[in-house]
Protein backbone atom coordinates (compact mmCIF):
# COMPACT_ATOMS: atom_id res chain seq x y z
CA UNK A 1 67.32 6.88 -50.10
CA UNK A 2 64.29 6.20 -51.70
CA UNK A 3 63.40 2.36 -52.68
CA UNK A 4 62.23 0.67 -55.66
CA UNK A 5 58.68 -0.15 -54.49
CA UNK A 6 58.82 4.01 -53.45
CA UNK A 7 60.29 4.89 -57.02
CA UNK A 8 57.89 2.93 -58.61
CA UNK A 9 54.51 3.93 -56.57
CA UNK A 10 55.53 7.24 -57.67
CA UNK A 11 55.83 6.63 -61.31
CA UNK A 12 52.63 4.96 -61.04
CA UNK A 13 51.16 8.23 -59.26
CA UNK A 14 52.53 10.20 -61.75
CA UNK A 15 51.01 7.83 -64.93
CA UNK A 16 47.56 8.73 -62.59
CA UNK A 17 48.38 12.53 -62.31
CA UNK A 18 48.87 12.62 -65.81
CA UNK A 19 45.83 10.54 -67.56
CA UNK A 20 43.55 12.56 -65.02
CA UNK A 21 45.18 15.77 -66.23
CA UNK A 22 44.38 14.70 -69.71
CA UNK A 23 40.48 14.16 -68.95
CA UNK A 24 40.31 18.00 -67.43
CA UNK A 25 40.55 18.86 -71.24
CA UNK A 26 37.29 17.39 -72.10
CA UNK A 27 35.37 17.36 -68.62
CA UNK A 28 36.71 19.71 -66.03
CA UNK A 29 36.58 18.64 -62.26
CA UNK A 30 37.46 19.14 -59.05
CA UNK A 31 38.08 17.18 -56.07
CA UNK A 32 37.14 18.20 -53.05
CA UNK A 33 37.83 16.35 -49.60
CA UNK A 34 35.44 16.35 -46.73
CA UNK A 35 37.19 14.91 -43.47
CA UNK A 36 37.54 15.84 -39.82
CA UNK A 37 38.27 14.62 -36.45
CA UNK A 38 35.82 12.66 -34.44
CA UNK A 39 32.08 13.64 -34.12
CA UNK A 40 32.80 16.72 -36.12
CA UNK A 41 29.71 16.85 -38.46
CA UNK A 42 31.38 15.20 -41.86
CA UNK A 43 28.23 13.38 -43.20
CA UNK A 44 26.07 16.06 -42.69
CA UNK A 45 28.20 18.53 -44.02
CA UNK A 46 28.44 16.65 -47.35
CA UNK A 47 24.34 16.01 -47.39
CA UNK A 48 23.81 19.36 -46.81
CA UNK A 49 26.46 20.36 -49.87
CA UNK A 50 25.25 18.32 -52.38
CA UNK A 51 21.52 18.90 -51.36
CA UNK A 52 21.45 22.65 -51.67
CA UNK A 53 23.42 22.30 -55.29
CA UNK A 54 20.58 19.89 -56.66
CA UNK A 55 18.23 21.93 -55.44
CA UNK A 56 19.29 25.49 -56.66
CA UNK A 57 18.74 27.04 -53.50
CA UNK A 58 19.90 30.44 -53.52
CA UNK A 59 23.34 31.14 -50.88
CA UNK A 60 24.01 34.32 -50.73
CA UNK A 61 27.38 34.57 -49.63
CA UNK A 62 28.07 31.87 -52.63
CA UNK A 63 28.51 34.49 -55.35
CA UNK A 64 27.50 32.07 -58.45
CA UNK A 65 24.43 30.87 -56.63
CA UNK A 66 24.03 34.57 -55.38
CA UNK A 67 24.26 35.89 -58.77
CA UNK A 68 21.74 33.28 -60.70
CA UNK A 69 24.53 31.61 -62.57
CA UNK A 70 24.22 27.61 -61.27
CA UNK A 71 21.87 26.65 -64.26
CA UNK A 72 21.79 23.18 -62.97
CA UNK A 73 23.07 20.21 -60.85
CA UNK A 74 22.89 16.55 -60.77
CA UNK A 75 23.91 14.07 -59.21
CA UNK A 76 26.34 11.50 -61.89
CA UNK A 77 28.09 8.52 -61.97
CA UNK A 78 31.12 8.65 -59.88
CA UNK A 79 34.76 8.02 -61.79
CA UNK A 80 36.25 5.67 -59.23
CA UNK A 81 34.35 2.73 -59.34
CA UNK A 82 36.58 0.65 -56.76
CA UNK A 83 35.33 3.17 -54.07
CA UNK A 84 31.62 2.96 -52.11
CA UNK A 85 29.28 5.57 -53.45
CA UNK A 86 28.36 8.53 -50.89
CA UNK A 87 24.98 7.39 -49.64
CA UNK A 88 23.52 10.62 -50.37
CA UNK A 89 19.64 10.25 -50.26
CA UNK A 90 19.58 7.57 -47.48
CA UNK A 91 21.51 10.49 -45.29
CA UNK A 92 19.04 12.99 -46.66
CA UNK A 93 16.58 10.92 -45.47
CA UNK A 94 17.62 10.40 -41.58
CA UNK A 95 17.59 14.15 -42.06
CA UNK A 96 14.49 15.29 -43.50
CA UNK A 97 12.23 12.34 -42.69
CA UNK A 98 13.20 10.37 -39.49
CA UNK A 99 14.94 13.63 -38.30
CA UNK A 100 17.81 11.71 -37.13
CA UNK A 101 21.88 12.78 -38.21
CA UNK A 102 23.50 10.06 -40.31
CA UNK A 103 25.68 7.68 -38.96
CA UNK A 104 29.69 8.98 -38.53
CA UNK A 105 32.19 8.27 -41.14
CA UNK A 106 33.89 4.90 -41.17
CA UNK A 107 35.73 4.94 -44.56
CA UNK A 108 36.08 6.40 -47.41
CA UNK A 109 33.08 7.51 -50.12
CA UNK A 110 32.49 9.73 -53.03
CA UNK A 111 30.26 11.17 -55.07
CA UNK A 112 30.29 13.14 -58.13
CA UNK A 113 27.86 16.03 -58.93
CA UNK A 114 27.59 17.81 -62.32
CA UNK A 115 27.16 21.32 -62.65
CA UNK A 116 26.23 23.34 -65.49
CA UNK A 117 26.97 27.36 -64.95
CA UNK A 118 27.41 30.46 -66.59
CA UNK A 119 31.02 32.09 -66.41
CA UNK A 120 31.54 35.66 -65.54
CA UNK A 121 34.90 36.63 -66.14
CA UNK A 122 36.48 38.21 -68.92
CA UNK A 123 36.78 36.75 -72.28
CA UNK A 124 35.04 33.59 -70.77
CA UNK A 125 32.27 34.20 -70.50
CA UNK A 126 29.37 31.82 -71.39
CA UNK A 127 28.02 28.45 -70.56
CA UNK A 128 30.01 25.51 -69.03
CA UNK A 129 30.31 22.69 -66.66
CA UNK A 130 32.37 21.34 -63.51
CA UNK A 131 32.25 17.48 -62.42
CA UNK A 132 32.75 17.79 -58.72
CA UNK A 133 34.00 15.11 -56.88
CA UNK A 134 33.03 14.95 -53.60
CA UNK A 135 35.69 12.00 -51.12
CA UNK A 136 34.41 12.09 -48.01
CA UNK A 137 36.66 9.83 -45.37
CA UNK A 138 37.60 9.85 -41.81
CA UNK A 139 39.87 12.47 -40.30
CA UNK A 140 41.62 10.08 -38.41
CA UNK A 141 43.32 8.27 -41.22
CA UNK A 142 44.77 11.80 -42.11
CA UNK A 143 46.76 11.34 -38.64
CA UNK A 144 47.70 7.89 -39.86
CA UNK A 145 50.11 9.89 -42.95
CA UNK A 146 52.57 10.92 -39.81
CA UNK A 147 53.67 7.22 -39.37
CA UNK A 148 54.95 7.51 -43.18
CA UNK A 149 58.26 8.36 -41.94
CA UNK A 150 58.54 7.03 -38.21
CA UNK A 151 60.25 3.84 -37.31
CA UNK A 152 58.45 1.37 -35.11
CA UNK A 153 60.58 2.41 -32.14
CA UNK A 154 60.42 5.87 -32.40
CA UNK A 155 56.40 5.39 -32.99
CA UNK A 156 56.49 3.12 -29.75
CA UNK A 157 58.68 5.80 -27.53
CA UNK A 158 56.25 8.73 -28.32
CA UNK A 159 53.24 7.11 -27.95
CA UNK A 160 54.24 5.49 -24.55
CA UNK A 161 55.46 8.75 -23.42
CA UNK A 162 52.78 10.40 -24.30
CA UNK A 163 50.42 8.47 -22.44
CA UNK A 164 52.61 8.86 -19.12
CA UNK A 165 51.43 12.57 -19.09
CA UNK A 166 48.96 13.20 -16.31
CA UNK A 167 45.75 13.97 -18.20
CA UNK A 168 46.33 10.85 -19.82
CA UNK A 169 47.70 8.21 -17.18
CA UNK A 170 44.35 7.38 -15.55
CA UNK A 171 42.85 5.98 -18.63
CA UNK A 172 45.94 3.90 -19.58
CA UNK A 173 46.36 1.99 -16.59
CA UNK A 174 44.98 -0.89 -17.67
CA UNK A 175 47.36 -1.03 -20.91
CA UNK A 176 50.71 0.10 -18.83
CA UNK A 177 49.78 -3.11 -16.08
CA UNK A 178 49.89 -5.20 -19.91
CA UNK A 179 53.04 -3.55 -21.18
CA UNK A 180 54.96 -4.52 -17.67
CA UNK A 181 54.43 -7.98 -18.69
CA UNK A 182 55.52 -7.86 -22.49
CA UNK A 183 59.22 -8.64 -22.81
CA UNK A 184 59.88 -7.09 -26.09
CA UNK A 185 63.23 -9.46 -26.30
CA UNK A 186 61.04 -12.29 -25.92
CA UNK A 187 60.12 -14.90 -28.69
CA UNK A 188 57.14 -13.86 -31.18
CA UNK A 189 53.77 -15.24 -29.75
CA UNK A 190 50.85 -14.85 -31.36
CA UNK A 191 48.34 -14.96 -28.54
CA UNK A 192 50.56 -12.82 -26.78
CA UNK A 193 50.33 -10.32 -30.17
CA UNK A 194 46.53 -10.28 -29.84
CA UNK A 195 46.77 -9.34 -25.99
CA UNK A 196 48.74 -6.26 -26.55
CA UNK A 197 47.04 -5.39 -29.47
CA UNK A 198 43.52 -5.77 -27.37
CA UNK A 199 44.51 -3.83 -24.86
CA UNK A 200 46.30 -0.65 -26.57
CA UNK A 201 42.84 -0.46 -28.68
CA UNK A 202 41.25 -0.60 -25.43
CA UNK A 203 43.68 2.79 -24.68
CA UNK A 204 42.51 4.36 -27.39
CA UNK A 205 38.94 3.89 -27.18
CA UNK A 206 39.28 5.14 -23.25
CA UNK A 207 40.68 8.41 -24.89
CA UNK A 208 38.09 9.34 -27.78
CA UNK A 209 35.77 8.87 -24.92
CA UNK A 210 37.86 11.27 -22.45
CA UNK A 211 40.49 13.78 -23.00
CA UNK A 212 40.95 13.05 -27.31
CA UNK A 213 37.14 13.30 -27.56
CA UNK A 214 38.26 15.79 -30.58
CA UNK A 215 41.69 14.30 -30.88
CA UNK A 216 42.90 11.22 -31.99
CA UNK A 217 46.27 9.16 -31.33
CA UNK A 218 46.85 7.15 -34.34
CA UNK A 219 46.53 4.05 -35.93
CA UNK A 220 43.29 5.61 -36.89
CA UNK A 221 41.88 2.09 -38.06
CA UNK A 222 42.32 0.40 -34.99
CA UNK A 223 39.23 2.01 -34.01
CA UNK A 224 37.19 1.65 -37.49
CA UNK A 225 39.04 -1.57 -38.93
CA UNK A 226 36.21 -2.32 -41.27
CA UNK A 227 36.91 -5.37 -43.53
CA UNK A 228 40.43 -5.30 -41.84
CA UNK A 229 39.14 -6.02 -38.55
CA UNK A 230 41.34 -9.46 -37.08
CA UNK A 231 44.34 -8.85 -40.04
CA UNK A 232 47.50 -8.95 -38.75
CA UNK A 233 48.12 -5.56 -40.13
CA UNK A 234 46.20 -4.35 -37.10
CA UNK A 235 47.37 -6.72 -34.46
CA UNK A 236 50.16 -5.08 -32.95
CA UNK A 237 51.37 -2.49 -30.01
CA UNK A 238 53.92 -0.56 -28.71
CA UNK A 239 56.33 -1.83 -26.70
CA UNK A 240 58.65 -0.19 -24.01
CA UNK A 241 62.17 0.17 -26.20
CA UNK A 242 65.08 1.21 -24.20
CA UNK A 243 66.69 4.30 -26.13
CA UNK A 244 68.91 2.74 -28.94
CA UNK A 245 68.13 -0.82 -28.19
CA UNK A 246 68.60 -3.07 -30.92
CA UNK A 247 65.06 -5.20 -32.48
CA UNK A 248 66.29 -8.76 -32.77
CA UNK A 249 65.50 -10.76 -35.27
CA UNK A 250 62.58 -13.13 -34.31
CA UNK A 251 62.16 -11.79 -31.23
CA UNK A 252 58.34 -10.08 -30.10
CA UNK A 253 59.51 -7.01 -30.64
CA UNK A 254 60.25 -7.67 -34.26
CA UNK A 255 57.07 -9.35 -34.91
CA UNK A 256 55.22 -5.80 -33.87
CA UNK A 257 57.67 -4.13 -36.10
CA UNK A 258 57.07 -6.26 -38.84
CA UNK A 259 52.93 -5.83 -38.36
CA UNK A 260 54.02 -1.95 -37.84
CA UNK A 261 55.50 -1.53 -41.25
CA UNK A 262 52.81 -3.76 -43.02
CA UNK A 263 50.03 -1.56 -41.56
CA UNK A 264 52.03 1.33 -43.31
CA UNK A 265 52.28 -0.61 -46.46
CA UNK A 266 48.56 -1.77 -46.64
CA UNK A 267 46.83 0.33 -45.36
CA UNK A 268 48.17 4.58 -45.36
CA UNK A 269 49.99 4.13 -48.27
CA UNK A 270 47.31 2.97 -50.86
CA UNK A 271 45.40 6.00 -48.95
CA UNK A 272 48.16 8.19 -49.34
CA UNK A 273 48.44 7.66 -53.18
CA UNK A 274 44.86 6.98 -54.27
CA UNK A 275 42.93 9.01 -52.80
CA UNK A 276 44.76 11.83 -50.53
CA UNK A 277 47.35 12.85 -52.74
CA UNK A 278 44.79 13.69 -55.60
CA UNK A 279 42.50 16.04 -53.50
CA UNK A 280 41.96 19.67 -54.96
CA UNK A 281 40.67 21.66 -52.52
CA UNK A 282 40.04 20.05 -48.22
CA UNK A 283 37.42 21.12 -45.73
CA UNK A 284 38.69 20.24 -41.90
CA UNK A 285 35.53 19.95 -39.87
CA UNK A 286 36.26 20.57 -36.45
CA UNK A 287 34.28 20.21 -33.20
CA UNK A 288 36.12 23.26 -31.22
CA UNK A 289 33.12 24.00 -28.82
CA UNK A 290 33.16 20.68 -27.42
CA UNK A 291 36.91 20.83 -26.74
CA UNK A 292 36.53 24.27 -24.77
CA UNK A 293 34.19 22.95 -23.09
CA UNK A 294 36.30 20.32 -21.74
CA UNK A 295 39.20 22.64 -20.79
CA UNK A 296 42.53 24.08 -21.45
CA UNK A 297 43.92 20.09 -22.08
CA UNK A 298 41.86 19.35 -24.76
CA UNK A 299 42.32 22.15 -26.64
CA UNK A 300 46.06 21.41 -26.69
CA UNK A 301 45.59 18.34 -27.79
CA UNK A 302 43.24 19.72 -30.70
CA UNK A 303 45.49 22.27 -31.51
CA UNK A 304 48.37 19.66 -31.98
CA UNK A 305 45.66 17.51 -34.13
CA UNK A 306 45.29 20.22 -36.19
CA UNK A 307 48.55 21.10 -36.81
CA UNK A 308 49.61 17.35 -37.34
CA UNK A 309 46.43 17.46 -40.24
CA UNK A 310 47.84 20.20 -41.99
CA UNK A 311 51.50 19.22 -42.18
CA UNK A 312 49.84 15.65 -43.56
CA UNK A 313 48.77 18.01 -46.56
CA UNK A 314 50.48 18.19 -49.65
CA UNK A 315 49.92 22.04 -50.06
CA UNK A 316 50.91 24.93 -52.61
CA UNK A 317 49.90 26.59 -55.60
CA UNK A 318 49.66 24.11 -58.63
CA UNK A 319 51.29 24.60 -61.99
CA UNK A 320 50.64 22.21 -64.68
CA UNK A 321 54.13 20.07 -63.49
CA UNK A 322 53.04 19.87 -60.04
CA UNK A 323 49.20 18.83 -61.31
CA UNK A 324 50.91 16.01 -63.79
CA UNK A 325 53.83 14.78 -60.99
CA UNK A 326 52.82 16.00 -57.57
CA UNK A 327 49.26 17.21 -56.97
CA UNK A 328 48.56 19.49 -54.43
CA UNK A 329 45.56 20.78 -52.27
CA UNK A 330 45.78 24.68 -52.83
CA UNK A 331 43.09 25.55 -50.55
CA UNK A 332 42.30 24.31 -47.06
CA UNK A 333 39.45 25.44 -44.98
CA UNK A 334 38.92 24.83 -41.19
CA UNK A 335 34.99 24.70 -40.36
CA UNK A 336 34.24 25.01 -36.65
CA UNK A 337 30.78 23.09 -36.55
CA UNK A 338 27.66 23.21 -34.63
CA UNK A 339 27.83 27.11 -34.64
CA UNK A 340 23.76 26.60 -34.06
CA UNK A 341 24.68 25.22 -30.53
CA UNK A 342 25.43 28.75 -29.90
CA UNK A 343 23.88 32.63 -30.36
CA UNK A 344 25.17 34.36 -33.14
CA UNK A 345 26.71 37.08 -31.37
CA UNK A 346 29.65 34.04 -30.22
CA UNK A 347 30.20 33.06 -33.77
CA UNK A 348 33.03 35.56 -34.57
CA UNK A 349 33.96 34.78 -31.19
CA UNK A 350 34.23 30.93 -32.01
CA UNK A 351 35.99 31.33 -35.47
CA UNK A 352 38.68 33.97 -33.76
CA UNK A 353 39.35 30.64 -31.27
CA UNK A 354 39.81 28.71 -34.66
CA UNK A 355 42.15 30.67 -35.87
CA UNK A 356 44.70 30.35 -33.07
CA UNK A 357 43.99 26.94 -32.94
CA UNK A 358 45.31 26.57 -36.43
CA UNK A 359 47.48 29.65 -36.64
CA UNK A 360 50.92 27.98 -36.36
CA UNK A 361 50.17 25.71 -39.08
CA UNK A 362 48.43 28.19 -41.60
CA UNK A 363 51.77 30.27 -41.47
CA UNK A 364 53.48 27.81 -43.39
CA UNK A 365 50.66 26.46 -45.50
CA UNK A 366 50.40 30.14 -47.02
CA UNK A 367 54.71 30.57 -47.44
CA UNK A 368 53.92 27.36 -49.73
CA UNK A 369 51.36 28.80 -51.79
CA UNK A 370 48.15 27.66 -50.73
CA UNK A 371 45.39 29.94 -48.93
CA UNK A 372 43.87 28.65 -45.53
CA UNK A 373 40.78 29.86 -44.12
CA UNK A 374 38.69 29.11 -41.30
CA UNK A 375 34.72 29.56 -41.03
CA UNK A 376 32.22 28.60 -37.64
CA UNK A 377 29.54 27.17 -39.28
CA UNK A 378 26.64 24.59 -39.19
CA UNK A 379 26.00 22.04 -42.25
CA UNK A 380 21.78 21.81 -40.59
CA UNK A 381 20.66 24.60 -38.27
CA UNK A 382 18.86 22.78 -35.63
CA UNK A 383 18.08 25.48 -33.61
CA UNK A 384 16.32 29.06 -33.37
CA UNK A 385 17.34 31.95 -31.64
CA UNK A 386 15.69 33.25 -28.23
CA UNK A 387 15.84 34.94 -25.00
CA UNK A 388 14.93 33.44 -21.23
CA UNK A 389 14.77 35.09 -18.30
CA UNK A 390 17.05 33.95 -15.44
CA UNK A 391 15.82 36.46 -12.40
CA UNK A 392 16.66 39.90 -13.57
CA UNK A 393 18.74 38.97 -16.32
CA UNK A 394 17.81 38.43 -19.84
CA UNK A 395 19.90 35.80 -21.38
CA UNK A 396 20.48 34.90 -25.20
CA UNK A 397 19.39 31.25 -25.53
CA UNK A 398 18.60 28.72 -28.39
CA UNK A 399 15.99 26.73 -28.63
CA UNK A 400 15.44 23.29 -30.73
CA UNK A 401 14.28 19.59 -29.66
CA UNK A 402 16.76 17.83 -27.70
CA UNK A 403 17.39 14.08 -28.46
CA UNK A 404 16.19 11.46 -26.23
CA UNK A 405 18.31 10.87 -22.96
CA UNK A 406 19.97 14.37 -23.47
CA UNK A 407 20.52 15.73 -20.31
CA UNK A 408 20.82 19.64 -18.85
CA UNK A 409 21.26 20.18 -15.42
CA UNK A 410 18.58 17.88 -13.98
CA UNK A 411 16.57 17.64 -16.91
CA UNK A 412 16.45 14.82 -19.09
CA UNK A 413 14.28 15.06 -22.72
CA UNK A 414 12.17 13.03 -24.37
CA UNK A 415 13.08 14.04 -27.81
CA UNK A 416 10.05 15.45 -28.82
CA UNK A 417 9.59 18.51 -26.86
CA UNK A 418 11.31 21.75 -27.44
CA UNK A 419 13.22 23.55 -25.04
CA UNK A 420 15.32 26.41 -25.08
CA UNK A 421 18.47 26.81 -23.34
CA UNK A 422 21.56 28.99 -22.16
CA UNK A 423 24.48 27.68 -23.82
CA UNK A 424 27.12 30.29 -22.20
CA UNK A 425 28.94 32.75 -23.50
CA UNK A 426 32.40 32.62 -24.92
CA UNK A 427 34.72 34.92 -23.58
CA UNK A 428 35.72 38.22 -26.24
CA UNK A 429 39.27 37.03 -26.16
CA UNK A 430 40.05 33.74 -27.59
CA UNK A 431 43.55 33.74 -25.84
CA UNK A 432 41.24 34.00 -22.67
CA UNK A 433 39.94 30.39 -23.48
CA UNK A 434 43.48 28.45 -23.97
CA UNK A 435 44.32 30.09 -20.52
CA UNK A 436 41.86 28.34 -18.48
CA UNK A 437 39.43 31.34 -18.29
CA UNK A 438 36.22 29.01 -18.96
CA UNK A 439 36.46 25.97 -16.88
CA UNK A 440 35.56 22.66 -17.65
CA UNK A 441 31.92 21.91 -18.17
CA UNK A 442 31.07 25.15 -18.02
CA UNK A 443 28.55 24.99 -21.13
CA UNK A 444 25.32 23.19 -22.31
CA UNK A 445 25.61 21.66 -25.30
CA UNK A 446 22.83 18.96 -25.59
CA UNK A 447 22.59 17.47 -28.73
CA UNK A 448 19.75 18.31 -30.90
CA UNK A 449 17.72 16.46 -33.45
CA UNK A 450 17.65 17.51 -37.16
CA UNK A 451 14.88 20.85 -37.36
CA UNK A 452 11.17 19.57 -38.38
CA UNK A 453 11.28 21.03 -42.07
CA UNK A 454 7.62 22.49 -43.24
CA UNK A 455 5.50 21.62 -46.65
CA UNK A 456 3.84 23.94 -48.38
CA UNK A 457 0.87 23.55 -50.59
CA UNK A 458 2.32 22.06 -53.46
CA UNK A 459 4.15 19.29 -51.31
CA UNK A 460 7.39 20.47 -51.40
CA UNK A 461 9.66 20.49 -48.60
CA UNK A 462 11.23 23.59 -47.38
CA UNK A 463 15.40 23.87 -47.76
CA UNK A 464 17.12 22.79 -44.75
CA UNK A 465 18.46 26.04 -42.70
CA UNK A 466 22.17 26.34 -42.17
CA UNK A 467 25.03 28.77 -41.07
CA UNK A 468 27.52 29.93 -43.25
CA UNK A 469 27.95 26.89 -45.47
CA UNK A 470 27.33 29.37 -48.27
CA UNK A 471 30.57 31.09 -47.34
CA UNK A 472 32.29 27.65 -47.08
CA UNK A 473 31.20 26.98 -50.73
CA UNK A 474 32.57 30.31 -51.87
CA UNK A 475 36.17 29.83 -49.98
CA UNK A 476 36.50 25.98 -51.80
CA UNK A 477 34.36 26.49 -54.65
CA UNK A 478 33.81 30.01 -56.22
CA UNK A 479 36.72 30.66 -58.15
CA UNK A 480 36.22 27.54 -60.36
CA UNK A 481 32.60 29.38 -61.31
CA UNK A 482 34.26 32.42 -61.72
C-alpha cells in the first residue's frame, strides 16, 4: 500500500510532467540519457555528440544530417539549473588538444543544444527547432533503482550469497573474516558501523577491478560518494540474517536498516523522480569486448547487468496521459563501444554478441511499446586499419598510439609511437563466445590515445573520426527531425 510521502512524490512528479508538457508547446525538446556501466566510453560519447551537431558535419547514416536539413546547432542555456553543466569544451579539449579521454562519469550533468532544421514529412514541412537535452550520469546509479523495492534483509541475503559463489569468494575474503565478527543482534555502534561499511566498499572496489570490471553490485555511490562521502546514508553493510529473523529494535542490525532505507530515501529516490523518470529516449554504453575477453563469468554477470538496467526503465509508447502522469523512455539503444579496438569485419560479429546479451530483456521492453536496438560503435576512432605479417599468415590488425605503460605481450609503449597490433578475432557465432569458446585473455586490447587530428590551411581542425555514431543518432534522434 502505497504511503503518503509515495502519494505525494507522485503528485509532485506529476505537477513536473505536466508544466514540462506545457513548455513542449512553445519550445519542443527532448531528453536524452547517456549512461553505462563502468569504463564504457560515456563522456566521450556525449563530446563526440554534441561536437559533430555544432559543427554540421555531415553523418551519413543520420538521415537529417545526410539529407542537408540541420541548418544549425548551438550550444544553450541548460533548463535545470540545480544540476552541473556538461563540461563540454574542457572534454573536447583532452580530446583534440592534449589527446587524452576525459575523466569517467561521477554524477550527473547536462547540457542543452538547440537545433534549428528543416522538416520533411508531409504537411509539415518547413523550418523548426528541437532543444535537446543531453543528462549524462553514471550507469551504476541505474542499478541503485532495484533496491526501490527490496527490504534491507532481503538486500543483505542476496548480496552475501552472491559473493559466496566461486568467481567471487577470493576477493571477499577480507569482508566475510569482518562479517564473522558483526553480531547483527548486537547493540548499534558507530565505530563498529564505519568498520563494516569500510570493508564491504573495500568488496566492491576488489570486484570493479576483477570479475564486475563491466558489472557492478550496487550501492552504486559507495564507490563515487561525491559530496556524500562520510554521510551516514552511506555508512552501512550487510549483515548475515538468518532466514525470517526478526530486526530488533536498537539493535546493529537495525541501525544498518535504518542507514539502508535512508540511502533509498536520499539518495535513488530524488534520482528516480528528477532526473530518470523524465528521460525521452536512453543510450546504454557498454564495454562487451572487455568482458569476452575476460571469459564466460563475466559475461554472465554483464548480461544480468544489463538486464537489471533495462527492467530499471520505465518503458512504452507515450500518449499524452502517460507524458503528463508517467513519462516513459520509448526508445533504448545498447552501444557496444570501442568497436575501433577491433577490424571491421568483427563488428557485426560484436553487435550479434550484444544482442544476446540483451535479448531476454528487449523481449519485454518491445511487448510494452518501446523499440530497443543495439549498435557496436566508437564515439572517437583511435585507430586505422592494417595488415601484419605473422610468418605465412597475413593478419587484419589496427594500428593507433598506445598510451603510456600499455602493455602487449612483452612490449610496453611510450605513448608516442604507433604500433599496430592483432587484436583477435571473434568467433562467427556469438553463442560460441558465452560457451567458453574464446578463453580468457585471449585478446589485445591496449588502450589507445585520442587520434592526432590534422589542420588544414585555413587553421581548422579536421572532424574527429568515429564508427557508427551516425547510426546511433538516427535510432535516438531521427524521427524527431522527421
Amino acid at each position: 500500500m502505497p504511503t503518503l510521502s509515495d502519494i505525494a512524490s507522485r503528485a509532485g512528479s506529476a505537477a513536473q510532467s505536466l508544466w514540462e508538457a506545457s513548455g513542449q508547446l512553445v519550445q519542443p525538446s527532448l531528453r536524452l540519457g547517456v549512461t553505462g556501466l563502468a569504463r564504457s566510453g560515456k563522456t566521450v560519447f556525449t563530446t563526440a555528440l554534441v561536437h559533430h551537431l555544432i559543427r554540421g558535419t555531415n553523418l551519413p547514416a543520420f538521415r537529417a544530417s545526410a539529407e542537408g536539413r540541420i541548418r544549425r546547432a548551438q550550444l544553450a542555456h541548460q533548463p535545470d539549473d540545480a544540476i552541473p553543466r556538461f563540461p563540454y569544451e574542457e572534454h573536447l579539449a583532452a580530446l583534440t588538444e592534449s589527446r587524452r579521454w576525459p575523466q569517467s562519469t561521477n554524477r550527473i550533468s547536462e547540457l542543452r543544444v538547440d537545433v534549428e532544421y528543416e522538416r520533411k514529412a508531409g504537411w509539415r514541412t518547413g523550418p523548426a527547432s528541437l532543444a535537446l537535452d543531453i543528462v549524462d550520469y553514471p550507469g551504476e546509479w541505474l542499478l541503485d533503482l532495484a533496491l526501490l523495492d527490496a527490504g534491507y534483509a532481503e538486500w543483505s541475503r542476496q548480496t552475501i550469497e552472491a559473493s559466496r559463489k566461486r568467481d567471487r569468494a577470493p576477493v571477499a575474503g577480507g569482508w566475510h573474516e569482518t562479517l564473522k565478527t558483526l553480531d547483527p543482534s548486537g547493540a548499534s555502534d558507530e565505530m563498529l558501523a564505519s568498520r563494516a561499511s569500510e570493508a564491504f566498499k573495500d568488496y566492491l572496489t576488489a570486484l570493479r577491478a576483477g570479475s564486475e570490471a563491466v558489472a557492478t553490485t550496487p550501492p552504486g555511490r559507495f564507490l563515487m560518494p561525491g559530496d556524500l562521502a562520510g554521510s551516514p546514508a552511506l555508512t552501512f553493510a550487510p549483515l548475515d540474517l538468518s532466514q525470517g529473523q526478526p530486526i530488533a529494535a536498537g539493535s546493529f542490525a537495525a541501525l544498518m536498516e535504518r542507514r539502508f532505507e535512508a540511502y533509498k530515501t536520499h539518495v535513488v529516490r530524488p534520482f528516480f523522480r528528477d532526473h530518470f523518470q523524465r528521460i525521452d529516449r536512453q543510450i546504454v554504453l557498454v564495454d562487451v569486448l572487455a568482458a569476452i575477453d575476460a571469459g564466460p563469468v563475466a559475461l554472465a554477470e554483464l548480461e544480468e547487468a544489463l538486464d537489471q538496467v533495462l527492467m530499471a526503465f520505465r518503458t512504452g509508447r507515450n500518449t499524452l496521459l502517460s507524458r503528463l502522469f508517467s513519462p516513459r523512455a520509448d526508445r533504448v539503444l545498447f552501444a557496444a563501444t570501442k568497436a575501433d579496438h577491433i577490424h571491421h569485419t568483427d563488428h557485426d560479429r560484436l553487435d550479434a554478441i550484444l544482442r544476446m546479451l540483451v535479448n531476454r530483456a528487449s523481449r519485454r521492453t518491445e511487448a510494452a511499446g518501446a523499440r530497443v536496438g543495439t549498435v557496436a560503435l566508437a564515439s572517437v576512432r583511435a585507430t586505422r586499419e592494417t595488415t601484419i605479417r605473422e610468418g605465412r599468415e597475413t593478419l587484419r590488425a589496427v594500428a593507433g598510439v598506445p598510451e603510456a605503460g600499455e602493455r602487449v605481450g612483452d612490449d610496453v609503449f611510450d605513448g608516442e609511437a604507433e604500433a599496430a597490433i592483432f587484436p583477435g578475432e571473434l568467433p562467427e557465432s556469438a553463442e560460441a563466445v558465452f560457451q567458453g569458446a574464446v578463453p580468457p585473455g585471449s585478446f589485445r586490447f591496449p588502450r589507445f590515445r585520442p587520434p592526432k587530428l590534422p589542420v588544414d590551411a585555413a587553421g581548422r581542425m579536421a572532424k574527429m573520426p568515429h564508427i557508427r555514431l551516425d547510426r546511433a543518432l538516427e535510432f535516438l534522434l531521427g524521427d524527431r527531425f522527421a
